[in-house]
C-alpha atoms as a PDB file:
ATOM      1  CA  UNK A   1      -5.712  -3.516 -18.295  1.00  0.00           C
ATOM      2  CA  UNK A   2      -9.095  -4.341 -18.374  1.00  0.00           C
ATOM      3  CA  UNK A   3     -11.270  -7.162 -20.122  1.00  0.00           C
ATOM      4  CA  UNK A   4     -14.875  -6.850 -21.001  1.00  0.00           C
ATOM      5  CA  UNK A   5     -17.067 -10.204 -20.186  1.00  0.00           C
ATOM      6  CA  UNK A   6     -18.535 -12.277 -22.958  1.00  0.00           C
ATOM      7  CA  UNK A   7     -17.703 -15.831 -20.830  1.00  0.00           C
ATOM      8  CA  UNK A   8     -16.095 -16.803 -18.097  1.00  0.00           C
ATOM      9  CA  UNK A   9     -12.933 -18.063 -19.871  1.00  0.00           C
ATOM     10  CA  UNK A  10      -9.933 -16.388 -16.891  1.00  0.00           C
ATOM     11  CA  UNK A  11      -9.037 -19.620 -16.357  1.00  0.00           C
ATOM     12  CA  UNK A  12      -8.047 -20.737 -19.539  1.00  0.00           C
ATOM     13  CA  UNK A  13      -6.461 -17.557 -20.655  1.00  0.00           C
ATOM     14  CA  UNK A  14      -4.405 -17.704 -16.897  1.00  0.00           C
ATOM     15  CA  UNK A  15      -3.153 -21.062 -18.314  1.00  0.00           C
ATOM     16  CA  UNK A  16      -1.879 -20.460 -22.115  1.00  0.00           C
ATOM     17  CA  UNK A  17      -0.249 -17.620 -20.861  1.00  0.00           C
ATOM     18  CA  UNK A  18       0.925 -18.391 -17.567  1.00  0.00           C
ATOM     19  CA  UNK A  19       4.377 -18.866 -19.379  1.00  0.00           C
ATOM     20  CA  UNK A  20       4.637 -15.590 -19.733  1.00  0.00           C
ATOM     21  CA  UNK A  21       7.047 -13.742 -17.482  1.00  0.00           C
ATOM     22  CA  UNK A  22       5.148 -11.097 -15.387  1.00  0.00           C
ATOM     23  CA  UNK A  23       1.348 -11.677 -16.137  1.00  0.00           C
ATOM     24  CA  UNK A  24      -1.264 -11.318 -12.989  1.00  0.00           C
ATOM     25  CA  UNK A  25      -4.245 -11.844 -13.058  1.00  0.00           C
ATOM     26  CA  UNK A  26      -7.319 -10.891 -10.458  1.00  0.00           C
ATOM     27  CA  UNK A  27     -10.792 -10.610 -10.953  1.00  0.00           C
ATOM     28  CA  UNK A  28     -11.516  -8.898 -14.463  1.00  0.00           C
ATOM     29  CA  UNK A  29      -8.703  -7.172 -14.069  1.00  0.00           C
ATOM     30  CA  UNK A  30      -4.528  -7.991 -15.663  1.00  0.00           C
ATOM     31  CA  UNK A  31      -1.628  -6.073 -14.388  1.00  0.00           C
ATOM     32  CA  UNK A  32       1.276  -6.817 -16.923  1.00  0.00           C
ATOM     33  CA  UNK A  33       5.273  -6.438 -15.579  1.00  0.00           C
ATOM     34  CA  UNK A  34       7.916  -6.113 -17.839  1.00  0.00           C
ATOM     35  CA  UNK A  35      11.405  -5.154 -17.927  1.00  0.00           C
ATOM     36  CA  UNK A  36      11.338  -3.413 -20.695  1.00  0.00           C
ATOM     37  CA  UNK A  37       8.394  -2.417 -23.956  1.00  0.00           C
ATOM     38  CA  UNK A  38       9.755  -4.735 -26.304  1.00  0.00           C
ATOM     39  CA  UNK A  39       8.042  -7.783 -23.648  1.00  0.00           C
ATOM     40  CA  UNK A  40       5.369  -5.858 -22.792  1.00  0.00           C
ATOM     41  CA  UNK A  41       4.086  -5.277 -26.387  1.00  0.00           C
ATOM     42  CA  UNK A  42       4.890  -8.895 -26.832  1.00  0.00           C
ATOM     43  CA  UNK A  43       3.313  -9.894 -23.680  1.00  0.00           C
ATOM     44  CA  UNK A  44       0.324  -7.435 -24.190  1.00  0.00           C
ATOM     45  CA  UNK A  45      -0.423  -9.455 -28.115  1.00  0.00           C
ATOM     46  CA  UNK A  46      -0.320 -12.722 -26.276  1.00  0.00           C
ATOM     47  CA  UNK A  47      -2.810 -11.727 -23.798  1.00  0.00           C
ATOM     48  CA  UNK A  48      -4.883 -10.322 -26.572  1.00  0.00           C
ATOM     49  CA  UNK A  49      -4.797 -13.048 -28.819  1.00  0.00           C
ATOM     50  CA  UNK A  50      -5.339 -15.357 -25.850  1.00  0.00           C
ATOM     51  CA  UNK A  51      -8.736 -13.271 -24.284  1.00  0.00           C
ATOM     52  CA  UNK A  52     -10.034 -13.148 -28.206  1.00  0.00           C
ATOM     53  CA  UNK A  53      -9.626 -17.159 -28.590  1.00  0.00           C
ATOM     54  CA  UNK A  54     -11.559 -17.684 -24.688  1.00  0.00           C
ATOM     55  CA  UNK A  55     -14.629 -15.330 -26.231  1.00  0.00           C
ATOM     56  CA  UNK A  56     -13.355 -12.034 -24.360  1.00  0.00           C
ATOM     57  CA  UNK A  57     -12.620  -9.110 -25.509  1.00  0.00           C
ATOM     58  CA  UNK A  58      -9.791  -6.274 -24.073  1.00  0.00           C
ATOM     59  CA  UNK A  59     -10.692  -2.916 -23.236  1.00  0.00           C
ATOM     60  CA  UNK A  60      -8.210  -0.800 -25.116  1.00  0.00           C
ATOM     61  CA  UNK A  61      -9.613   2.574 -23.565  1.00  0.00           C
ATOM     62  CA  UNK A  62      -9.378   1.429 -20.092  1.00  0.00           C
ATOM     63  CA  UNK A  63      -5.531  -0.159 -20.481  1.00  0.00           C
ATOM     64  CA  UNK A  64      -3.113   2.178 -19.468  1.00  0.00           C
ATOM     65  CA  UNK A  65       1.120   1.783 -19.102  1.00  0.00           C
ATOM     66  CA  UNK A  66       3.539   3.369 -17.021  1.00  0.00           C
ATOM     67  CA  UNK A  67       7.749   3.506 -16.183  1.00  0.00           C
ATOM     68  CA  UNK A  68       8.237   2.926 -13.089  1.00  0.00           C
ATOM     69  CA  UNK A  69      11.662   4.516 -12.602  1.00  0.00           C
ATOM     70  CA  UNK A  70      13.884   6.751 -10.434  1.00  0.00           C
ATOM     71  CA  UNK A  71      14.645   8.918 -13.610  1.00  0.00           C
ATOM     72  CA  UNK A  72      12.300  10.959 -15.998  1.00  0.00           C
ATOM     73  CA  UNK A  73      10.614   7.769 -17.837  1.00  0.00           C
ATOM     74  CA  UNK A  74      11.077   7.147 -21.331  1.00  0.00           C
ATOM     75  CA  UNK A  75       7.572   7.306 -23.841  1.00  0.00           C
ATOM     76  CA  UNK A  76       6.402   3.912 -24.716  1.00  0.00           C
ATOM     77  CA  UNK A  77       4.599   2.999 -27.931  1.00  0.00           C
ATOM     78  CA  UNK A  78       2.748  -0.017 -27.051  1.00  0.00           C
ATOM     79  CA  UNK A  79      -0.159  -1.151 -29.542  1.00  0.00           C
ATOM     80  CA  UNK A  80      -3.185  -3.098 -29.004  1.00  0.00           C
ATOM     81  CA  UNK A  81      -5.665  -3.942 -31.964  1.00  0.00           C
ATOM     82  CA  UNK A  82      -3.881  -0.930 -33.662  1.00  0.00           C
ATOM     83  CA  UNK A  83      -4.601   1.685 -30.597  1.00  0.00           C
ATOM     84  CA  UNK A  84      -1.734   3.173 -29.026  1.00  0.00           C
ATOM     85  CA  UNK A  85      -2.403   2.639 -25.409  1.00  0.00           C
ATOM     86  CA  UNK A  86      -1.835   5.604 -23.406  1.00  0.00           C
ATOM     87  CA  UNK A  87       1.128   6.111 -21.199  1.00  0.00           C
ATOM     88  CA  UNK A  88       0.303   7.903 -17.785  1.00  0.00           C
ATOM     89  CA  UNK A  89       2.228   9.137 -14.711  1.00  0.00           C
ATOM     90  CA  UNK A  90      -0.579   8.096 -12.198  1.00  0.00           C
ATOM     91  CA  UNK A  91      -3.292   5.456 -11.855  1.00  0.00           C
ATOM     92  CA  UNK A  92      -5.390   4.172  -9.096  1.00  0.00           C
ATOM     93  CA  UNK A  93      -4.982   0.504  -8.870  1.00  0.00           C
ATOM     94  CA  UNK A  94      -7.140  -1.539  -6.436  1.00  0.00           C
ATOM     95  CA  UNK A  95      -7.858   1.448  -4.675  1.00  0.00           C
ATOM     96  CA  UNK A  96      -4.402   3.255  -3.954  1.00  0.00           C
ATOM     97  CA  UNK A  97      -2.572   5.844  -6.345  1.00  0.00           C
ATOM     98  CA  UNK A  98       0.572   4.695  -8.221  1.00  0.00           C
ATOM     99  CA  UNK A  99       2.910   6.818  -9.755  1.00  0.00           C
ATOM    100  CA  UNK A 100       6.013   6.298 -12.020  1.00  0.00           C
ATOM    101  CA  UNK A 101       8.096   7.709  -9.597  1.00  0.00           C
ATOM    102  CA  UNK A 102       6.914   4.854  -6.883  1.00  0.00           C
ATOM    103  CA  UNK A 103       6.665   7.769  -4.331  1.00  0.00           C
ATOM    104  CA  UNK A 104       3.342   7.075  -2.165  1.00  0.00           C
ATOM    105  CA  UNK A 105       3.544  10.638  -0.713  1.00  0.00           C
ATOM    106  CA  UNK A 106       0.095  11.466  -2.497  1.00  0.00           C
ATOM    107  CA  UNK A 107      -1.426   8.596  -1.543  1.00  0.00           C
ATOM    108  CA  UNK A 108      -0.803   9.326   2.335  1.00  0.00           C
ATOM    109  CA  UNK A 109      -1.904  12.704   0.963  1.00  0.00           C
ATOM    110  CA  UNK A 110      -5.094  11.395   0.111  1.00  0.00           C
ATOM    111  CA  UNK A 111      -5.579   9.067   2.815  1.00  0.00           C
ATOM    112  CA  UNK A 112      -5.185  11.691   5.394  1.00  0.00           C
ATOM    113  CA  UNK A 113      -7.893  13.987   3.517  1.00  0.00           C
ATOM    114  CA  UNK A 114     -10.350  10.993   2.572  1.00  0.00           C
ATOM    115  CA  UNK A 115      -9.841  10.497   6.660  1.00  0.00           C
ATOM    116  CA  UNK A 116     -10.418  14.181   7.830  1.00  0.00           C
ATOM    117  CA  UNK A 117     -13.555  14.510   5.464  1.00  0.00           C
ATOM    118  CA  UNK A 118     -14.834  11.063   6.760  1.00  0.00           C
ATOM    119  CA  UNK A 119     -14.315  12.389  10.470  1.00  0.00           C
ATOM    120  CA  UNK A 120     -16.235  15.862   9.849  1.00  0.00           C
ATOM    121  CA  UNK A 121     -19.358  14.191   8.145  1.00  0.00           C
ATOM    122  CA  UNK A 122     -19.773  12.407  11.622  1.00  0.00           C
ATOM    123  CA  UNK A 123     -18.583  15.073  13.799  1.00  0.00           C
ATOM    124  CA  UNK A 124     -22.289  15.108  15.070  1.00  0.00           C
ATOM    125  CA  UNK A 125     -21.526  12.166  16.420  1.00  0.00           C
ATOM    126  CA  UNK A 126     -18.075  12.884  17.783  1.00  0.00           C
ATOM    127  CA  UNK A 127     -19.194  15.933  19.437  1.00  0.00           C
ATOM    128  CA  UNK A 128     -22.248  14.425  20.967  1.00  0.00           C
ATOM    129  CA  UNK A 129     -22.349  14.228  24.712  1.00  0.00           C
ATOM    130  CA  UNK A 130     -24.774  11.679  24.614  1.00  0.00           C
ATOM    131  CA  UNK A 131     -21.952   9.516  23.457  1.00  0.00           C
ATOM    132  CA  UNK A 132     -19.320   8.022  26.079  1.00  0.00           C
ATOM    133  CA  UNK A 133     -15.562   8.662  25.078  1.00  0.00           C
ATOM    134  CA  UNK A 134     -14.595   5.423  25.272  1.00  0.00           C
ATOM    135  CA  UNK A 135     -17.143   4.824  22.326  1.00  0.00           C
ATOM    136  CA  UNK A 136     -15.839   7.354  19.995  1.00  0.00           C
ATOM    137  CA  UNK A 137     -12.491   6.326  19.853  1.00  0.00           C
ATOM    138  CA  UNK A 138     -14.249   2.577  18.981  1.00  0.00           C
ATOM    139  CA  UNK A 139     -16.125   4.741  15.997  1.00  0.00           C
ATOM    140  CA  UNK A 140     -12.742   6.335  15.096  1.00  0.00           C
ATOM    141  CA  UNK A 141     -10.852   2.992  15.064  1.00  0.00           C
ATOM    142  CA  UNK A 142     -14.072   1.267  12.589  1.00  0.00           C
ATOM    143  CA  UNK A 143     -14.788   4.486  10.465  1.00  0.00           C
ATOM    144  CA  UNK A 144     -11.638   7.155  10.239  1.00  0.00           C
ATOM    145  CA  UNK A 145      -9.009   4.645  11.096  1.00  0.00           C
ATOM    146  CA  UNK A 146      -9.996   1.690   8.778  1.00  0.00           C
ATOM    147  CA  UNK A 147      -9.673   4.716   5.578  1.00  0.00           C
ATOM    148  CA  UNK A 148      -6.024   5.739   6.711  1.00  0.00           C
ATOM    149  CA  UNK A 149      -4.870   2.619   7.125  1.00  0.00           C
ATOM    150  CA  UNK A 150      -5.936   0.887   3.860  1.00  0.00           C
ATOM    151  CA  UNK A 151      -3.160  -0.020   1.896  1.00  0.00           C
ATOM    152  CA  UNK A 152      -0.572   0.807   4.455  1.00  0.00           C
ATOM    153  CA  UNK A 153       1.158  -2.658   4.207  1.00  0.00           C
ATOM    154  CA  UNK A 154       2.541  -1.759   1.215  1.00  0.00           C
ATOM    155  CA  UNK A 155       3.680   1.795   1.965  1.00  0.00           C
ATOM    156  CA  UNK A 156       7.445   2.691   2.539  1.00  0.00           C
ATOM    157  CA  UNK A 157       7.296   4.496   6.077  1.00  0.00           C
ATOM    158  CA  UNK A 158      10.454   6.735   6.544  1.00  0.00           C
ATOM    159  CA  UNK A 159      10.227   9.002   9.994  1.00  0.00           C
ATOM    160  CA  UNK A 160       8.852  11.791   8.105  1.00  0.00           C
ATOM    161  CA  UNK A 161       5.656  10.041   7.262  1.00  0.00           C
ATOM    162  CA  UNK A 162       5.323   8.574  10.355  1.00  0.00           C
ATOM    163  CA  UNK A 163       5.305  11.841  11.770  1.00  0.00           C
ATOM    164  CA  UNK A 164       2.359  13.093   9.169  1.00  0.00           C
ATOM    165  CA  UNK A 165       0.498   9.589  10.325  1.00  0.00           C
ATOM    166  CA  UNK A 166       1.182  10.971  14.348  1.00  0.00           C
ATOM    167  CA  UNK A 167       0.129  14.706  12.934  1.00  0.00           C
ATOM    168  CA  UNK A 168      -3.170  13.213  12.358  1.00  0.00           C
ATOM    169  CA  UNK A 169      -3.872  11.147  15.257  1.00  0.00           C
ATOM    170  CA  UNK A 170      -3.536  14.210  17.129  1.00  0.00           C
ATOM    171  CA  UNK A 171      -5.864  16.136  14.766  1.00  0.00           C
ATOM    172  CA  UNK A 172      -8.686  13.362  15.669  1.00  0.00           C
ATOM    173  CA  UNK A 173      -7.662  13.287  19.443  1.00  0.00           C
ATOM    174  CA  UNK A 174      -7.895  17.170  19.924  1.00  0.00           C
ATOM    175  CA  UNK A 175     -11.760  17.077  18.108  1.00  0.00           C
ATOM    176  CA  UNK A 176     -12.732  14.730  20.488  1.00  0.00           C
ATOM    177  CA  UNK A 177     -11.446  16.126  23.662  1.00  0.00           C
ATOM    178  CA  UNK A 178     -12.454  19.966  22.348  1.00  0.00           C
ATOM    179  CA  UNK A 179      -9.105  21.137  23.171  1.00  0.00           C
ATOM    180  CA  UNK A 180      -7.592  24.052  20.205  1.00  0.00           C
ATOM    181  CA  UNK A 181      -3.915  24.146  20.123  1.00  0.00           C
ATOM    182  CA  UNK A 182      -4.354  27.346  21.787  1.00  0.00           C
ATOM    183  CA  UNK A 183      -4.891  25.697  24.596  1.00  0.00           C
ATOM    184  CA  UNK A 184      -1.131  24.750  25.001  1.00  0.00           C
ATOM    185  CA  UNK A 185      -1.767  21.268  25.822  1.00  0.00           C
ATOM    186  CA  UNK A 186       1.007  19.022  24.925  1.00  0.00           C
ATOM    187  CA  UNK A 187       0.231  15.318  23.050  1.00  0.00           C
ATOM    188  CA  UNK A 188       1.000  13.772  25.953  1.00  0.00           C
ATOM    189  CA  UNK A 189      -1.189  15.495  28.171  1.00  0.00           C
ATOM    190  CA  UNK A 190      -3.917  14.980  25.672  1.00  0.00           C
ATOM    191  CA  UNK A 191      -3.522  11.309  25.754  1.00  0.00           C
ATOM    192  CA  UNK A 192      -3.936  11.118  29.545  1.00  0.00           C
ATOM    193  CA  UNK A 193      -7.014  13.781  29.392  1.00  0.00           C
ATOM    194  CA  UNK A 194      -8.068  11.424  26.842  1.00  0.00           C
ATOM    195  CA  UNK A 195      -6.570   7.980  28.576  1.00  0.00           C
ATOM    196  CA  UNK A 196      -5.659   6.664  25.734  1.00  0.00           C
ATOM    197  CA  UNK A 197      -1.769   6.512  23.672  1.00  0.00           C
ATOM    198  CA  UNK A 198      -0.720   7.284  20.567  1.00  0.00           C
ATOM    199  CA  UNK A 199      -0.791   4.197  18.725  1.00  0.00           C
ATOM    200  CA  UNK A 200      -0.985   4.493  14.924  1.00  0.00           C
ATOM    201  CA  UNK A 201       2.385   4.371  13.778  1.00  0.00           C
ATOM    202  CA  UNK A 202       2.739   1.380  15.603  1.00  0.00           C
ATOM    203  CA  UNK A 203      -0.383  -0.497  14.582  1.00  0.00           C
ATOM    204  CA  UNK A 204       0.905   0.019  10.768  1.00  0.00           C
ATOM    205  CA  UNK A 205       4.185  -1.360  11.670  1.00  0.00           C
ATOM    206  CA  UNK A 206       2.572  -4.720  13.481  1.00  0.00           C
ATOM    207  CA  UNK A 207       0.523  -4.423  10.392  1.00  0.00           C
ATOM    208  CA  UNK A 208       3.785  -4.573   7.981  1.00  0.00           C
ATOM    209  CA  UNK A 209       5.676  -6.805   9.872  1.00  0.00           C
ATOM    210  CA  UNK A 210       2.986  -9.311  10.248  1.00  0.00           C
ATOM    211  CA  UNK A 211       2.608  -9.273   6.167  1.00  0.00           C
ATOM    212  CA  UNK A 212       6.395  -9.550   5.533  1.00  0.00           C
ATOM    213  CA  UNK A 213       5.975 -12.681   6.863  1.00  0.00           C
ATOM    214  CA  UNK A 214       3.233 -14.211   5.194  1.00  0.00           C
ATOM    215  CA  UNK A 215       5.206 -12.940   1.765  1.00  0.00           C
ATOM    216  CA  UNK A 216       8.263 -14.847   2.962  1.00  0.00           C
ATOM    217  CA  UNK A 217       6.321 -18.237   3.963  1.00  0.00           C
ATOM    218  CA  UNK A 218       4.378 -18.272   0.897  1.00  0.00           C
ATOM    219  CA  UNK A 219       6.188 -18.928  -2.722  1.00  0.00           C
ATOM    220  CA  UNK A 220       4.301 -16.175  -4.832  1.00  0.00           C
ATOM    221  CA  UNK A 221       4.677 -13.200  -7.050  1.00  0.00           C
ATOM    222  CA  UNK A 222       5.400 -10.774  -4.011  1.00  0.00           C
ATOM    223  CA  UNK A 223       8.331 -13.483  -2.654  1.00  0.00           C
ATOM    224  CA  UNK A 224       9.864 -12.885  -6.400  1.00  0.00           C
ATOM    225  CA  UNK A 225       9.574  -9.122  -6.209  1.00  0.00           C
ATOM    226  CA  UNK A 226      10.881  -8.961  -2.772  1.00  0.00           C
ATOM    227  CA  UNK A 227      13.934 -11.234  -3.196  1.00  0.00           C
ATOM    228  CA  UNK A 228      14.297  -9.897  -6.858  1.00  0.00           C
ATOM    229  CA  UNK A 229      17.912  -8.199  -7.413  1.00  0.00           C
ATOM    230  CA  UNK A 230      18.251  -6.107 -10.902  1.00  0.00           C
ATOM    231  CA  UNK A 231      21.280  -6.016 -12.536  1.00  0.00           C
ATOM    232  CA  UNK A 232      23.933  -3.323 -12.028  1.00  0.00           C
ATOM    233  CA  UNK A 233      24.787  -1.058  -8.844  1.00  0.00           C
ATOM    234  CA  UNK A 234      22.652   1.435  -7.607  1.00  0.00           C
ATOM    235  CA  UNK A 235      23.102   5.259  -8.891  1.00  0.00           C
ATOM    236  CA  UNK A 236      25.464   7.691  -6.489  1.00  0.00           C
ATOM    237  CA  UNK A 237      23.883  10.073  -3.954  1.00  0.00           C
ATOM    238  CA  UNK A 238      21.295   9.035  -1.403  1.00  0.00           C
ATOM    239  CA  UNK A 239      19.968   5.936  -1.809  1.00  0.00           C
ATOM    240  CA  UNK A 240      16.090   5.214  -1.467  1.00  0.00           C
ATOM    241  CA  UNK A 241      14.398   4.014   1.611  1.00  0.00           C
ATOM    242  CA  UNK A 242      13.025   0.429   0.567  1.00  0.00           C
ATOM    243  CA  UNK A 243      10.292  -1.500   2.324  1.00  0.00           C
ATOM    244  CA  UNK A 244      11.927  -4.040   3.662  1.00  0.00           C
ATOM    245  CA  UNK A 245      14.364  -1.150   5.019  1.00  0.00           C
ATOM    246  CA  UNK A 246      11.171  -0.498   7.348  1.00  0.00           C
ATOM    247  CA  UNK A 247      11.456  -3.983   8.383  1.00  0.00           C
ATOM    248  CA  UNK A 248      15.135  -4.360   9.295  1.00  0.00           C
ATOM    249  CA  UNK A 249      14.948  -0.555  11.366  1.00  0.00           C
ATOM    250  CA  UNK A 250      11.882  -1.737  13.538  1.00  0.00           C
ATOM    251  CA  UNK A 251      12.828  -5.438  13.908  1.00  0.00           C
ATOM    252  CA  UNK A 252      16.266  -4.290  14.784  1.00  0.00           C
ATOM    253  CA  UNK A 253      17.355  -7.278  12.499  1.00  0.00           C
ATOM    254  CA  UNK A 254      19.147  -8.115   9.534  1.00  0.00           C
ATOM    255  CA  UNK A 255      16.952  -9.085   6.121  1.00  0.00           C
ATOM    256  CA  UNK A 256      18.445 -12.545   6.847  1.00  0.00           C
ATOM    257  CA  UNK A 257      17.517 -13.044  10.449  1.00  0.00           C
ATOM    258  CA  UNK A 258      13.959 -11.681   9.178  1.00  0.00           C
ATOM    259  CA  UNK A 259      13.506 -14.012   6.801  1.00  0.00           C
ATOM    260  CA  UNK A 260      14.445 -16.946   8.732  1.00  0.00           C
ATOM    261  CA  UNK A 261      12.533 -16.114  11.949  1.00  0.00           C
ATOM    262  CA  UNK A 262       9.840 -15.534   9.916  1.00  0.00           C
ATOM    263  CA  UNK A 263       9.356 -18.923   8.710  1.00  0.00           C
ATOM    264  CA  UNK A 264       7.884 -19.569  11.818  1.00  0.00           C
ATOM    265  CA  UNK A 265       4.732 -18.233  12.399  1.00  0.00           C
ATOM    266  CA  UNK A 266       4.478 -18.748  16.333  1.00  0.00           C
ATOM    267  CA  UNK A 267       8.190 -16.952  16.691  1.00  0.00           C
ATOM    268  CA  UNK A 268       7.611 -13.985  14.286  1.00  0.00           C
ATOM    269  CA  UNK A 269       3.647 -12.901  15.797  1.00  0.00           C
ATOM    270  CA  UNK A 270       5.568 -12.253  19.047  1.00  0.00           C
ATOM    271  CA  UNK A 271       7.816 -10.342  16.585  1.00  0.00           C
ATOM    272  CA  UNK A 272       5.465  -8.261  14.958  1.00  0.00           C
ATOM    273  CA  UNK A 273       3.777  -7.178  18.784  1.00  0.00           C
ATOM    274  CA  UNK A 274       7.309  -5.833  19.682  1.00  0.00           C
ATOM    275  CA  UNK A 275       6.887  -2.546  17.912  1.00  0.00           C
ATOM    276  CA  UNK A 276       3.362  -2.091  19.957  1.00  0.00           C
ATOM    277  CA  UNK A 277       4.439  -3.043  23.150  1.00  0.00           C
ATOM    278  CA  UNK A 278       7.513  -0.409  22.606  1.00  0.00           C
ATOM    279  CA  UNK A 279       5.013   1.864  21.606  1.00  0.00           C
ATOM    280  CA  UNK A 280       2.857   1.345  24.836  1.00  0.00           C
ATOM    281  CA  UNK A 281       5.574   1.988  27.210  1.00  0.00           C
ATOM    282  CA  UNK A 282       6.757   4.907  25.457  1.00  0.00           C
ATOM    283  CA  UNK A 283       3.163   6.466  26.589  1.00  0.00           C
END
C-alpha cells in the first residue's frame, strides 16, 4: 500500500492506529494483515482517514490485495476513496515475489536466473587467466552468491529445492574450472579440481537457523506469526512443508527444544554451525 509524502507524519499515524490488529509499517510503505475483507476494508478506512488527518495522502493505484490461501482465493471488493483496489495473484514486496498460493518456487526461479545473468555479464572476468582461482570464487561469493541468497531466510527449503540451489552451484563451479558435462567429471571431482566443497545449501540453512532465533528472542510481529495457530484442523491429503519444518529436520529437534535453546544466543550459534560443519565433512 503505498503513501505519497506531503510531511513526515509515520509516526503519528503508527500510533492512532497501532490498535489495529495487523498494521505494519516500514519506510513509506504499509503492509495490512487481515483475517478476513470485512477488517481489511475496515482497517484499510482507518489508515486512510488516519494518513489524510497527518497531511498524507494514499496511493490508491499503487495499493494492491491478495488471498493468501491453499485453495482458489475468493475476489475481494475492498474500496479506498471510492476506487476498488485491485486484487492480484503476485506482487514483489521488498524485493521478493509473493503469490497467493505462498509457493516461492518462482522466486527461486528468478533468483537462479537474476544469478546466471549476473555471472555471464562478468564471465570476462571469470574466464580471465590473469585472475587466481582462489579470487573468483571470492567474486562469486560478493557478486552471484549475495543475488541467490537474498531473501532466503524466509524461503521454505524442501529437498527438491535444495537440490535446484546444489544444481546451480555446480553450474558456477563447472564455468570456472572450464569443464562441459561432457567431460564426465563427477561434482565431487570438480570440487577437489576446484579445492573447494559444495556449500550453499548449507550456508542458507546456518542462515535460517541463525534468524529463527533472533524471531524467538525478540517479542515482534514475526514471533506472533510464527507461534500463531488458526482455528480448525488442517485439510486431508499431504500436508505442506512449513518453515519451521526446515528447522526441526536440520536441527534434528523438536519446535520446543528449538525454541528454548534458542533463547540463548551463545548455545544456539554453535547450533546454527552444525549444519556447515556436517556439510564440510560430507566433502
Amino acid at each position: 500500500m503505498g503513501v505519497s509524502h506531503v510531511r513526515a507524519s509515520e509516526e503519528f499515524i503508527f500510533r492512532e492506529t497501532s490498535k489495529y490488529r495487523g498494521l505494519n509499517i516500514g519506510g513509506r510503505k504499509f503492509k495490512l494483515l487481515t483475517e478476513n475483507a470485512e477488517d481489511l476494508q475496515l482497517l484499510a478506512e482507518a489508515v486512510n482517514k488516519h494518513s489524510n488527518d497527518a497531511g498524507l495522502e494514499m496511493n490508491v493505484k499503487k495499493t494492491k490485495t491478495m488471498v493468501i490461501t491453499k485453495f482458489p482465493p475468493k475476489a475481494t471488493s475492498i474500496k479506498i476513496k471510492g476506487h476498488s483496489i485491485e486484487q492480484v495473484s503476485s506482487l514483489k514486496y521488498l524485493g521478493q515475489e509473493v503469490n497467493d498460493s505462498n509457493n516461492q518456487d518462482d522466486e527461486l526461479k528468478k533468483r537462479i536466473n537474476l544469478a546466471k545473468l549476473k555471472f555471464l555479464e562478468m564471465k570476462s572476468i571469470f574466464v580471465s587467466k590473469e585472475i587466481k582461482l582462489q579470487n573468483k570464487l571470492r567474486l562469486v561469493n560478493c557478486y552471484i552468491y549475495s543475488i541467490l541468497l537474498y531473501g532466503a531466510d524466509t524461503w521454505t527449503l524442501p529437498q527438491s529445492k535444495l537440490k535446484k540451489i546444489e544444481a546451480f552451484e555446480m553450474w558456477i563451479y563447472r564455468r570456472l574450472a572450464k569443464i562441459s558435462w561432457k567431460d564426465k567429471k563427477t561434482n565431487q571431482e570438480l570440487c577437489e579440481h576446484l579445492g573447494t566443497i559444495r556449500e550453499l545449501d548449507n550456508t542458507i540453512k546456518t542462515r535460517k537457523i541463525k534468524y529463527f532465533g533472533h524471531i524467538k528472542r525478540h517479542a515482534s510481529f514475526l514471533k506472533d506469526v510464527l507461534e500463531g495457530k488458526i482455528e480448525g484442523s488442517r485439510p486431508r491429503g499431504r500436508q505442506r512443508r512449513r518453515w519451521i519444518d526446515d528447522i526441526t529436520e536440520w536441527t534434528g529437534k523438536d519446535a520446543h527444544q528449538c525454541t528454548v535453546e534458542a533463547q540463548d544466543r551463545a548455545k544456539w550459534k554453535s547450533v546454527s554451525s552444525q549444519p556447515l560443519e556436517q556439510g564440510r565433512h560430507r566433502e
